[in-house]
PDB file of N, CA and C in Angstrom:
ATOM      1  N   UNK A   1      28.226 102.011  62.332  1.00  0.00           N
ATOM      2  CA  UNK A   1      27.366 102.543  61.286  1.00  0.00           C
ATOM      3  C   UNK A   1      28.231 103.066  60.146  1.00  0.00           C
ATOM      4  N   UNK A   2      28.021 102.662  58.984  1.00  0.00           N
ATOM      5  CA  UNK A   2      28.132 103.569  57.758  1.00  0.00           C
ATOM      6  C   UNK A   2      27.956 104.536  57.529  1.00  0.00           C
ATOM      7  N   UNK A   3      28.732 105.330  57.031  1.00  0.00           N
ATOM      8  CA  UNK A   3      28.584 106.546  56.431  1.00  0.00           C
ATOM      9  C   UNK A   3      27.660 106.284  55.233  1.00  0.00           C
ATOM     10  N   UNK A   4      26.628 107.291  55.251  1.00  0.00           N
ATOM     11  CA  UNK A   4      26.020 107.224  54.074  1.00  0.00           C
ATOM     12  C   UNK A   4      26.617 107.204  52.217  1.00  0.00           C
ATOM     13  N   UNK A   5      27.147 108.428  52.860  1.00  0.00           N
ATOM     14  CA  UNK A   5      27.809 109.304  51.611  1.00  0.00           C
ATOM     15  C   UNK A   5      28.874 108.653  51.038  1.00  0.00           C
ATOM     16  N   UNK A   6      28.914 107.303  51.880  1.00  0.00           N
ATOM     17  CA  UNK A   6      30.148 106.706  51.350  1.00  0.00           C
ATOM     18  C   UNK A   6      29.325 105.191  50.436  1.00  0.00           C
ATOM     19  N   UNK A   7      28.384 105.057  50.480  1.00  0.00           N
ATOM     20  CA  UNK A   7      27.755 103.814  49.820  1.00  0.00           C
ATOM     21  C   UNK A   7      26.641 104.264  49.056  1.00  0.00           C
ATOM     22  N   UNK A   8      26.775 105.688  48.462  1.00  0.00           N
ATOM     23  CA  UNK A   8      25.875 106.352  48.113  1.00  0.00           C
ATOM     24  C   UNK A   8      26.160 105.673  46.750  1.00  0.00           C
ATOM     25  N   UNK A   9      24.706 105.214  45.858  1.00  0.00           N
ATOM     26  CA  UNK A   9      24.683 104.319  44.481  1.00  0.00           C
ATOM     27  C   UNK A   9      25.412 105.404  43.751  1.00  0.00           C
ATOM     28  N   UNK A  10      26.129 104.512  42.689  1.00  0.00           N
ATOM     29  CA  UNK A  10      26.397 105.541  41.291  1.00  0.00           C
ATOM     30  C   UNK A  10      25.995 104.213  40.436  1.00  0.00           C
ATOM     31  N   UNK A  11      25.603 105.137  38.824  1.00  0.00           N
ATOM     32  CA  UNK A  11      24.916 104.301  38.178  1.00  0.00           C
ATOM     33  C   UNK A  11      26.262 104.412  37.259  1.00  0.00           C
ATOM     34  N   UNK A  12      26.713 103.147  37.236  1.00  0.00           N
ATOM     35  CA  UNK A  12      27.828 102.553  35.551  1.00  0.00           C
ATOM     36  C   UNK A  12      27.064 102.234  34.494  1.00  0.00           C
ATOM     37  N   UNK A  13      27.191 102.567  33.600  1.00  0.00           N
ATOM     38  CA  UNK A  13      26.779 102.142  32.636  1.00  0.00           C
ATOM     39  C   UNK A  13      27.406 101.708  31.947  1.00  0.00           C
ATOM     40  N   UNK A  14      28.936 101.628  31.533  1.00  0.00           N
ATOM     41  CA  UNK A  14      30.022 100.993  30.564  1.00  0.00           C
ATOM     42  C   UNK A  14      30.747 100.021  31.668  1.00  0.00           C
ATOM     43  N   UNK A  15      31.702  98.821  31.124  1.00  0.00           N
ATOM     44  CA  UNK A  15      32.562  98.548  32.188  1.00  0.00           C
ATOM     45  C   UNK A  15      33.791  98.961  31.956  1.00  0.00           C
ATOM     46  N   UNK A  16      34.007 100.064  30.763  1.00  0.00           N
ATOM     47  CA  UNK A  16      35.167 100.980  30.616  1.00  0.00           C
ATOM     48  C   UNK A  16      35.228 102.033  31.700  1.00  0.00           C
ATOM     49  N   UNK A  17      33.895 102.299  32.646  1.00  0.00           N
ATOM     50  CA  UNK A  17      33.852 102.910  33.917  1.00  0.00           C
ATOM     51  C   UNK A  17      34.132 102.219  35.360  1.00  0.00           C
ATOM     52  N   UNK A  18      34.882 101.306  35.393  1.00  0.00           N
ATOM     53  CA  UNK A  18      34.851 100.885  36.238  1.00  0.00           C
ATOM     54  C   UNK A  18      36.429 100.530  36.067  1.00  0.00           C
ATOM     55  N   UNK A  19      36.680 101.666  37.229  1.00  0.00           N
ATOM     56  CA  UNK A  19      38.786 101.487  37.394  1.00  0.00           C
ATOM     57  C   UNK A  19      39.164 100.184  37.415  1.00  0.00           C
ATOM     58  N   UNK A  20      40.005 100.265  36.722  1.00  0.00           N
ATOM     59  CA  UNK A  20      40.945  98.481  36.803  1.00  0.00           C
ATOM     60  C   UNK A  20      41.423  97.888  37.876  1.00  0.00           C
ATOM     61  N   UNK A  21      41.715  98.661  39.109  1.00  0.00           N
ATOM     62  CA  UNK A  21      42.125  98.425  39.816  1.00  0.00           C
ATOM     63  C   UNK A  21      41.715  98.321  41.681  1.00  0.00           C
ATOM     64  N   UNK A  22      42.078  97.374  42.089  1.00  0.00           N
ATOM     65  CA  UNK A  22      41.280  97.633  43.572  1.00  0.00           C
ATOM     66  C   UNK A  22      41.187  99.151  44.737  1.00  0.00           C
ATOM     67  N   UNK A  23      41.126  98.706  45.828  1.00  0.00           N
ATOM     68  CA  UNK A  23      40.951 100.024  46.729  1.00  0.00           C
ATOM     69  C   UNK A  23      42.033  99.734  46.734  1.00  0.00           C
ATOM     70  N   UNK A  24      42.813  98.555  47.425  1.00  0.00           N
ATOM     71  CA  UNK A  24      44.131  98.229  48.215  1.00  0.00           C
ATOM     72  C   UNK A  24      45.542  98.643  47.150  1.00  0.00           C
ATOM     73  N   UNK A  25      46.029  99.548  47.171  1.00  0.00           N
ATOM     74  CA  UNK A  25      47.768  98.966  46.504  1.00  0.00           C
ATOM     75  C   UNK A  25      48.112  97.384  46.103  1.00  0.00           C
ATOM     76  N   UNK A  26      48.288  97.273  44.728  1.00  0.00           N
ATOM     77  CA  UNK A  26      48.727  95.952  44.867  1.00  0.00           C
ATOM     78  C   UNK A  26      50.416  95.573  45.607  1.00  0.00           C
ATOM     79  N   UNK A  27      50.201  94.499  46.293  1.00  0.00           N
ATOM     80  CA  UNK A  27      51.255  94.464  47.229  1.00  0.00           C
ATOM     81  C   UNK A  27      51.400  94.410  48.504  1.00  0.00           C
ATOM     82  N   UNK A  28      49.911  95.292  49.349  1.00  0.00           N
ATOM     83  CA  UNK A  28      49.545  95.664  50.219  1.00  0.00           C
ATOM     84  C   UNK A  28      49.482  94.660  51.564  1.00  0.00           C
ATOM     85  N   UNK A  29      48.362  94.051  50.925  1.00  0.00           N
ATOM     86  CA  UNK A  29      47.856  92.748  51.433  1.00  0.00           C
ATOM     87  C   UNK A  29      49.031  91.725  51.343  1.00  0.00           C
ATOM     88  N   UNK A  30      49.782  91.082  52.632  1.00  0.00           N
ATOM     89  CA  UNK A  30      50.654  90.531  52.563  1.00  0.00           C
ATOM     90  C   UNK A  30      50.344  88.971  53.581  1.00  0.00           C
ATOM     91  N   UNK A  31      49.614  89.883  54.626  1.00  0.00           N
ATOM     92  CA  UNK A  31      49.460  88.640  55.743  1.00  0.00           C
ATOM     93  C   UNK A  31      47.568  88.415  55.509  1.00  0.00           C
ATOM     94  N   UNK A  32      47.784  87.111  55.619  1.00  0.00           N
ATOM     95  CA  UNK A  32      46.478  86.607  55.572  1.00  0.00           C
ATOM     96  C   UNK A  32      45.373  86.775  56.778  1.00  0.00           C
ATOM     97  N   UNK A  33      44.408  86.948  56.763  1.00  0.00           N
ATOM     98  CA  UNK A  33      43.324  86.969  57.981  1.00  0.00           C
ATOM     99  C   UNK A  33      43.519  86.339  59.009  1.00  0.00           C
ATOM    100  N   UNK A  34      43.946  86.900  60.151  1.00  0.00           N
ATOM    101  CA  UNK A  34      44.329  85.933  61.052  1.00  0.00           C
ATOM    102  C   UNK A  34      43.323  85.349  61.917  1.00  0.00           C
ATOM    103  N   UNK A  35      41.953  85.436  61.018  1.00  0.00           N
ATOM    104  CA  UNK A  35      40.743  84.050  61.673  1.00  0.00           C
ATOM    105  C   UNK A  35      40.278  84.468  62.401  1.00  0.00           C
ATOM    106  N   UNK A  36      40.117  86.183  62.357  1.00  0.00           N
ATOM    107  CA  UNK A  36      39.230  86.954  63.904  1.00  0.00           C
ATOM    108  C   UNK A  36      38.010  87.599  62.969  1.00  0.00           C
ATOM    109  N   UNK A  37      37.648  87.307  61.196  1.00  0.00           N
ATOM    110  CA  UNK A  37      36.532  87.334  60.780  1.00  0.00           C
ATOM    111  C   UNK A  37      35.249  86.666  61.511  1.00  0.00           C
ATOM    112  N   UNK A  38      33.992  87.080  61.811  1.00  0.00           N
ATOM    113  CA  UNK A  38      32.750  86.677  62.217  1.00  0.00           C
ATOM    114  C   UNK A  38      31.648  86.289  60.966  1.00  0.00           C
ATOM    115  N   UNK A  39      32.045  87.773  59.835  1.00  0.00           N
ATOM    116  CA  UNK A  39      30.918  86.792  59.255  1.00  0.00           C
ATOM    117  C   UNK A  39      31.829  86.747  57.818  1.00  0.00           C
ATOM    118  N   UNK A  40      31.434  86.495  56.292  1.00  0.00           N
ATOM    119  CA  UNK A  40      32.652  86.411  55.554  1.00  0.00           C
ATOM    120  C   UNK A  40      31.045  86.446  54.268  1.00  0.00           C
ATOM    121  N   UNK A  41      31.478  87.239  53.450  1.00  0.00           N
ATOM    122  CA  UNK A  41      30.796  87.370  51.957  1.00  0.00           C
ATOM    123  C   UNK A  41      30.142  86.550  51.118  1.00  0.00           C
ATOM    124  N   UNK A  42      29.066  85.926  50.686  1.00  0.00           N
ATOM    125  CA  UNK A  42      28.777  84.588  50.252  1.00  0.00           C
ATOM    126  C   UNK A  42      28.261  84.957  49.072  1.00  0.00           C
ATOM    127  N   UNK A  43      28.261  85.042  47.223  1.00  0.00           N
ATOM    128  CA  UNK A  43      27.982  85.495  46.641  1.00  0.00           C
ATOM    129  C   UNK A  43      27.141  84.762  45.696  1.00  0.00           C
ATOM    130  N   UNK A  44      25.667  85.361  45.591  1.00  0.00           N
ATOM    131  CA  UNK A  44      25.037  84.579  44.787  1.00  0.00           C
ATOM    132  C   UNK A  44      25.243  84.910  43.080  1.00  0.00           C
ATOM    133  N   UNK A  45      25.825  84.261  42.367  1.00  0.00           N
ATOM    134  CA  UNK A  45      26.180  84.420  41.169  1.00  0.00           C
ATOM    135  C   UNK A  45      24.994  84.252  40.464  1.00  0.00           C
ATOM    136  N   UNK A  46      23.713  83.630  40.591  1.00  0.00           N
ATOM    137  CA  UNK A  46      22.768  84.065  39.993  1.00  0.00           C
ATOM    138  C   UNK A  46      22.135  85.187  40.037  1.00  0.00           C
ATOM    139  N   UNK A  47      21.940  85.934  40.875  1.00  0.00           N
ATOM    140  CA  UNK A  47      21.488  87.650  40.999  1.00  0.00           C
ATOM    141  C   UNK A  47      22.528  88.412  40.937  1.00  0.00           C
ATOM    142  N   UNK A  48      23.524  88.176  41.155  1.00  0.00           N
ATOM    143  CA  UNK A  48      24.640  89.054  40.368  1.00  0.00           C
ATOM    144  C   UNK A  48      24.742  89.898  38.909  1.00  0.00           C
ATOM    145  N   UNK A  49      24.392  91.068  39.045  1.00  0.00           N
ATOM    146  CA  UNK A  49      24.384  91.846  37.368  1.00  0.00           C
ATOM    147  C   UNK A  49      25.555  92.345  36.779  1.00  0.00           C
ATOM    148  N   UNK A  50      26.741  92.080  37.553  1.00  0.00           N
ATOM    149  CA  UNK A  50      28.157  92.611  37.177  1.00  0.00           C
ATOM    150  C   UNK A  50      28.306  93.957  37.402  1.00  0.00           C
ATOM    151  N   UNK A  51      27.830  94.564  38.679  1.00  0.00           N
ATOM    152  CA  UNK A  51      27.727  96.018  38.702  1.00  0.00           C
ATOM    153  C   UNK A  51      29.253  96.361  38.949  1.00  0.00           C
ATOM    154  N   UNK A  52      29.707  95.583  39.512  1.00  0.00           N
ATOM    155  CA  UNK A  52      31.188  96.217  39.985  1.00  0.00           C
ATOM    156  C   UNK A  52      31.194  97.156  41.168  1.00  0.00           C
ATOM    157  N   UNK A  53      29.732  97.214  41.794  1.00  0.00           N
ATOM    158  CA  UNK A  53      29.982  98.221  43.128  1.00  0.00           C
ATOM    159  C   UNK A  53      30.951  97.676  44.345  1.00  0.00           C
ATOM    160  N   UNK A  54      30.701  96.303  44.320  1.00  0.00           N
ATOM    161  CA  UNK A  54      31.437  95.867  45.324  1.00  0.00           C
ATOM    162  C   UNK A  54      32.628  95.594  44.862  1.00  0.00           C
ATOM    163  N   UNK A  55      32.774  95.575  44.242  1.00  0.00           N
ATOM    164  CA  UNK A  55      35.033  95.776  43.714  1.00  0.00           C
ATOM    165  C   UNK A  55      35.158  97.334  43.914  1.00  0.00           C
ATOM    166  N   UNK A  56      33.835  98.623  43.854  1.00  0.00           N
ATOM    167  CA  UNK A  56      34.518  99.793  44.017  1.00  0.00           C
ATOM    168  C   UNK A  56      34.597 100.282  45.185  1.00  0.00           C
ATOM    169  N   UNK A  57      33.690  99.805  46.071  1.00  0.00           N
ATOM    170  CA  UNK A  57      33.853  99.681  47.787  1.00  0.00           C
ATOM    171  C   UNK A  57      34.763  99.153  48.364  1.00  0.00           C
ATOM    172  N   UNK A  58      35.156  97.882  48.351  1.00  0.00           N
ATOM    173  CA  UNK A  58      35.545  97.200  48.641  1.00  0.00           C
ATOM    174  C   UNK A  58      37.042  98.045  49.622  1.00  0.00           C
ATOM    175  N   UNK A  59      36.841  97.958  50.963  1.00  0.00           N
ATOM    176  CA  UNK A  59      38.200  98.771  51.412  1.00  0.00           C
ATOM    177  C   UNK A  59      39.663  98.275  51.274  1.00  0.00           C
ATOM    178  N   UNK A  60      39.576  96.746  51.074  1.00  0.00           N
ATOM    179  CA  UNK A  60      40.506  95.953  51.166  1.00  0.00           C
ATOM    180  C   UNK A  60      41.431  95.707  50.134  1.00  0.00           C
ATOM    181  N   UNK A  61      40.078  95.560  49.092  1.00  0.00           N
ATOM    182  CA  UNK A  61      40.868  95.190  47.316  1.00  0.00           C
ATOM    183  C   UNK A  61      40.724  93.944  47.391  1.00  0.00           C
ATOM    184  N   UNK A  62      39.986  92.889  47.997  1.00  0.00           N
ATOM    185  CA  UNK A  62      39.756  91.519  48.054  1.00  0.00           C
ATOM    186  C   UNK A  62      38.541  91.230  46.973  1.00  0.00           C
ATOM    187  N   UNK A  63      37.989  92.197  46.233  1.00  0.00           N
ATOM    188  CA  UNK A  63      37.118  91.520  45.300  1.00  0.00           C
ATOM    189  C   UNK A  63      37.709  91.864  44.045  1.00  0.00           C
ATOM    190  N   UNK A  64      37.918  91.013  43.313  1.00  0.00           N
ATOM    191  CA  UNK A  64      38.455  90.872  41.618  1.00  0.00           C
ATOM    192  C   UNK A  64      37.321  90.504  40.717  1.00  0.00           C
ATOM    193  N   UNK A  65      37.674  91.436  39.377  1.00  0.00           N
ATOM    194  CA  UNK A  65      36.383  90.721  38.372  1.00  0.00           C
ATOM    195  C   UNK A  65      37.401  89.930  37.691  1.00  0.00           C
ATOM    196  N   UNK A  66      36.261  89.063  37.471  1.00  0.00           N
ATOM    197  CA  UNK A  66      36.258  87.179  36.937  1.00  0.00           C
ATOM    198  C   UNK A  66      34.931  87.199  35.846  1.00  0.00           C
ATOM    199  N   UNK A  67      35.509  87.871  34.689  1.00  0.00           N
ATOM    200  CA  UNK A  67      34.544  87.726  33.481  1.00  0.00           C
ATOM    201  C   UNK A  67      34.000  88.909  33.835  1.00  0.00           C
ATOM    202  N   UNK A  68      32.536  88.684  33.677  1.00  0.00           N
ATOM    203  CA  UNK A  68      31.171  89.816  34.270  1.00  0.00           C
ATOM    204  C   UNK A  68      31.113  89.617  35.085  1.00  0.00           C
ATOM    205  N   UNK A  69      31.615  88.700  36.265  1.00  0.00           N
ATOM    206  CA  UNK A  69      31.041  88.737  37.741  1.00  0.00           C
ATOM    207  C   UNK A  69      32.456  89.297  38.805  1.00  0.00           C
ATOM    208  N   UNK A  70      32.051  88.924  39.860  1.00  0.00           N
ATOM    209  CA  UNK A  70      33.070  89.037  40.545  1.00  0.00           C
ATOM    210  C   UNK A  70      33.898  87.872  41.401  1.00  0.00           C
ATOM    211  N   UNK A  71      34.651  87.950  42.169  1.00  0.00           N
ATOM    212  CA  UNK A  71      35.344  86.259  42.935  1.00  0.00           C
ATOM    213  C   UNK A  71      35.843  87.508  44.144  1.00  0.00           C
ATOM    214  N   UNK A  72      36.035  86.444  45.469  1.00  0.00           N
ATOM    215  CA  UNK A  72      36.464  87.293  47.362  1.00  0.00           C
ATOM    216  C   UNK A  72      37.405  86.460  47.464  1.00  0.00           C
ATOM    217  N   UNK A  73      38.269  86.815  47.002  1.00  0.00           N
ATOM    218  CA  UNK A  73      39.673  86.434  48.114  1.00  0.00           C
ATOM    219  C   UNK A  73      39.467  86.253  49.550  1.00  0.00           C
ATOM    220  N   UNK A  74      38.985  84.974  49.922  1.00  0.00           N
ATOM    221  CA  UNK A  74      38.759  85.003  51.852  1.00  0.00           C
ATOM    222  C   UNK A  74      39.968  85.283  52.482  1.00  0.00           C
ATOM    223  N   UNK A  75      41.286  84.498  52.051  1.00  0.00           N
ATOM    224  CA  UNK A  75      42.418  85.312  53.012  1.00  0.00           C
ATOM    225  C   UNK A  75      42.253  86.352  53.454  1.00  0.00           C
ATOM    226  N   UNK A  76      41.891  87.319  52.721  1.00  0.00           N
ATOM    227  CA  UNK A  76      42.222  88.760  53.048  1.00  0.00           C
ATOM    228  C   UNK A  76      40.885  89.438  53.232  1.00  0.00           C
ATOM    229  N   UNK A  77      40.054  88.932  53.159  1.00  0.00           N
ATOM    230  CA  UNK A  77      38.913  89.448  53.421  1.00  0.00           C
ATOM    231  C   UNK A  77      38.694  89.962  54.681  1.00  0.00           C
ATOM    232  N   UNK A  78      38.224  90.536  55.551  1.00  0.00           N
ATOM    233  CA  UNK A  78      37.761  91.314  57.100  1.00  0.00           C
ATOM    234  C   UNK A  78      36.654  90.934  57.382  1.00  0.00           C
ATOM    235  N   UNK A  79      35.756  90.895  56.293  1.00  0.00           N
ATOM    236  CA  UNK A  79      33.956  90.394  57.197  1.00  0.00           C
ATOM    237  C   UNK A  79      33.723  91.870  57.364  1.00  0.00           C
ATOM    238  N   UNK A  80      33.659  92.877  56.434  1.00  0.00           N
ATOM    239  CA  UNK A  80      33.601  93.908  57.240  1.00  0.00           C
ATOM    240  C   UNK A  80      32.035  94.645  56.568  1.00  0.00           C
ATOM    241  N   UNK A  81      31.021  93.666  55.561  1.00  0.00           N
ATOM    242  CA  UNK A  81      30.090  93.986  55.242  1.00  0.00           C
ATOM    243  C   UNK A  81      29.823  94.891  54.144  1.00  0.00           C
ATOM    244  N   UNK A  82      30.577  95.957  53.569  1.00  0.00           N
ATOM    245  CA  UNK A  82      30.374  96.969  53.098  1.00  0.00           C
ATOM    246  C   UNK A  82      29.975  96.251  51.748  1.00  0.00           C
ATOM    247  N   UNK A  83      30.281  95.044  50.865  1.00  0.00           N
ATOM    248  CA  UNK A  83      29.884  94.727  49.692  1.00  0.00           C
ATOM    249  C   UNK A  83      28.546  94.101  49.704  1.00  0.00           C
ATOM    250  N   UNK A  84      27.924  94.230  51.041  1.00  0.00           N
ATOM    251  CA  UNK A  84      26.527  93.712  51.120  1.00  0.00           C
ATOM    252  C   UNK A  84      25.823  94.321  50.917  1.00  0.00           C
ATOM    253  N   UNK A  85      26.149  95.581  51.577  1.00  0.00           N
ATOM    254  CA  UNK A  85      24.882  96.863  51.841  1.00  0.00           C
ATOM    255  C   UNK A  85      25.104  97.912  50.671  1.00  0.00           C
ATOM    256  N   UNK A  86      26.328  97.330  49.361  1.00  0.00           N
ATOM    257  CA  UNK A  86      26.295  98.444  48.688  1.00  0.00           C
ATOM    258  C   UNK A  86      25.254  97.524  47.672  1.00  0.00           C
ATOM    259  N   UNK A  87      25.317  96.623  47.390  1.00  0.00           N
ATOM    260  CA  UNK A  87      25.095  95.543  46.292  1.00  0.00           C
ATOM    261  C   UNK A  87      23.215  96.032  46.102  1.00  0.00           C
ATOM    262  N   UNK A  88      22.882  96.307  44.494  1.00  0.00           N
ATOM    263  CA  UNK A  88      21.547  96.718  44.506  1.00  0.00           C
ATOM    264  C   UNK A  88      20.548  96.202  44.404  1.00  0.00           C
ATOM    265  N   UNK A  89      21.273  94.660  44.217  1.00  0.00           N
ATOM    266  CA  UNK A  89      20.401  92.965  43.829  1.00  0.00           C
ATOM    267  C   UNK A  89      20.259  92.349  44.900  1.00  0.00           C
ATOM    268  N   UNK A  90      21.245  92.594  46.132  1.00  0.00           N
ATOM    269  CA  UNK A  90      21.183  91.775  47.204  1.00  0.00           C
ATOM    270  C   UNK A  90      21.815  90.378  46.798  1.00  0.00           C
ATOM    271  N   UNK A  91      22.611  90.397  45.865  1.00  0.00           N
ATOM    272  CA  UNK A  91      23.568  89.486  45.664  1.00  0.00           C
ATOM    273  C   UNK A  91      24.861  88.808  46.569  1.00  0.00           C
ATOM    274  N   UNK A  92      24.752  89.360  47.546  1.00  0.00           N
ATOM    275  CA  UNK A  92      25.870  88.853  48.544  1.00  0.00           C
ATOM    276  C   UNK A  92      25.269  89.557  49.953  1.00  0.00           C
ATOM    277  N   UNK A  93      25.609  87.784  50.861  1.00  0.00           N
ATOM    278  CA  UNK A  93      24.876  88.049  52.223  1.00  0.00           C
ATOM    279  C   UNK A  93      25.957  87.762  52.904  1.00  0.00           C
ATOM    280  N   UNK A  94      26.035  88.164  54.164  1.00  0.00           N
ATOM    281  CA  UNK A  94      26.937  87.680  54.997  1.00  0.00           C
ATOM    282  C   UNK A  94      26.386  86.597  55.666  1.00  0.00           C
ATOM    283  N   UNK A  95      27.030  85.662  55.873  1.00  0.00           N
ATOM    284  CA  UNK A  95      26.847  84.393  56.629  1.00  0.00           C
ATOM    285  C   UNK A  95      28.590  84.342  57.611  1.00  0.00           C
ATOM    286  N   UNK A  96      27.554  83.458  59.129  1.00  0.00           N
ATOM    287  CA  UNK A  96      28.759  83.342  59.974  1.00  0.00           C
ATOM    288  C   UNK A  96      29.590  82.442  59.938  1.00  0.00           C
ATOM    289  N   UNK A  97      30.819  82.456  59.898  1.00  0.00           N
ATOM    290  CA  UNK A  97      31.846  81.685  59.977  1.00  0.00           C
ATOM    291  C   UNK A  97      31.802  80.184  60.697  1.00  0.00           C
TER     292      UNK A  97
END
C-alpha cells in the first residue's frame, strides 16, 4: 500500500514549477532491469495533459519530459506503479509484461 501523503495531488500551474530534474541522481541508474518487472507503464499520449506528476513521483527518475509530454525509460523502470495512481487523467496503465 501507498502512503497517502505521499501521492497527495498538487496543482502546477506553470511548467517553470516543475524541477528540472528527476527523483534519481543523475548517474545513479547504472544497471539495467534485470527482467524481474511484472507489470511496466504504458502511456496514453492522447489523455496526457503534461502534468508532470509522474516525472515528480517517479522514485527512480525513469520518466523524462519530451516536449509537453512525457517518455519511460523501460531499462530502468521497476513496474513499481506509483505514475499510475498519481496520474489525474488516468493516462498511464500498467499492463503485464
Amino acid at each position: 500500500m501507498i502512503c497517502p501523503k505521499l501521492i497527495e495531488k498538487r496543482k502546477i500551474e506553470k511548467l517553470s514549477e516543475v524541477p528540472q530534474g528527476g527523483s534519481a541522481p543523475a548517474g545513479t541508474l547504472v544497471e539495467k532491469n534485470a527482467g524481474w518487472r511484472n507489470k511496466r507503464p504504458v502511456l496514453s499520449e492522447e489523455k496526457c495533459i503534461g502534468c508532470f506528476q509522474c516525472y515528480l513521483y517517479c522514485p527512480d527518475g525513469v520518466i523524462r519530459k519530451a516536449d509537453k509530454k512525457i517518455s519511460i525509460d523501460y531499462d530502468f523502470c521497476k513496474g513499481c506503479g506509483i505514475c499510475q495512481k498519481i496520474c489525474p487523467v488516468s493516462a498511464i496503465r500498467m499492463e503485464d509484461e
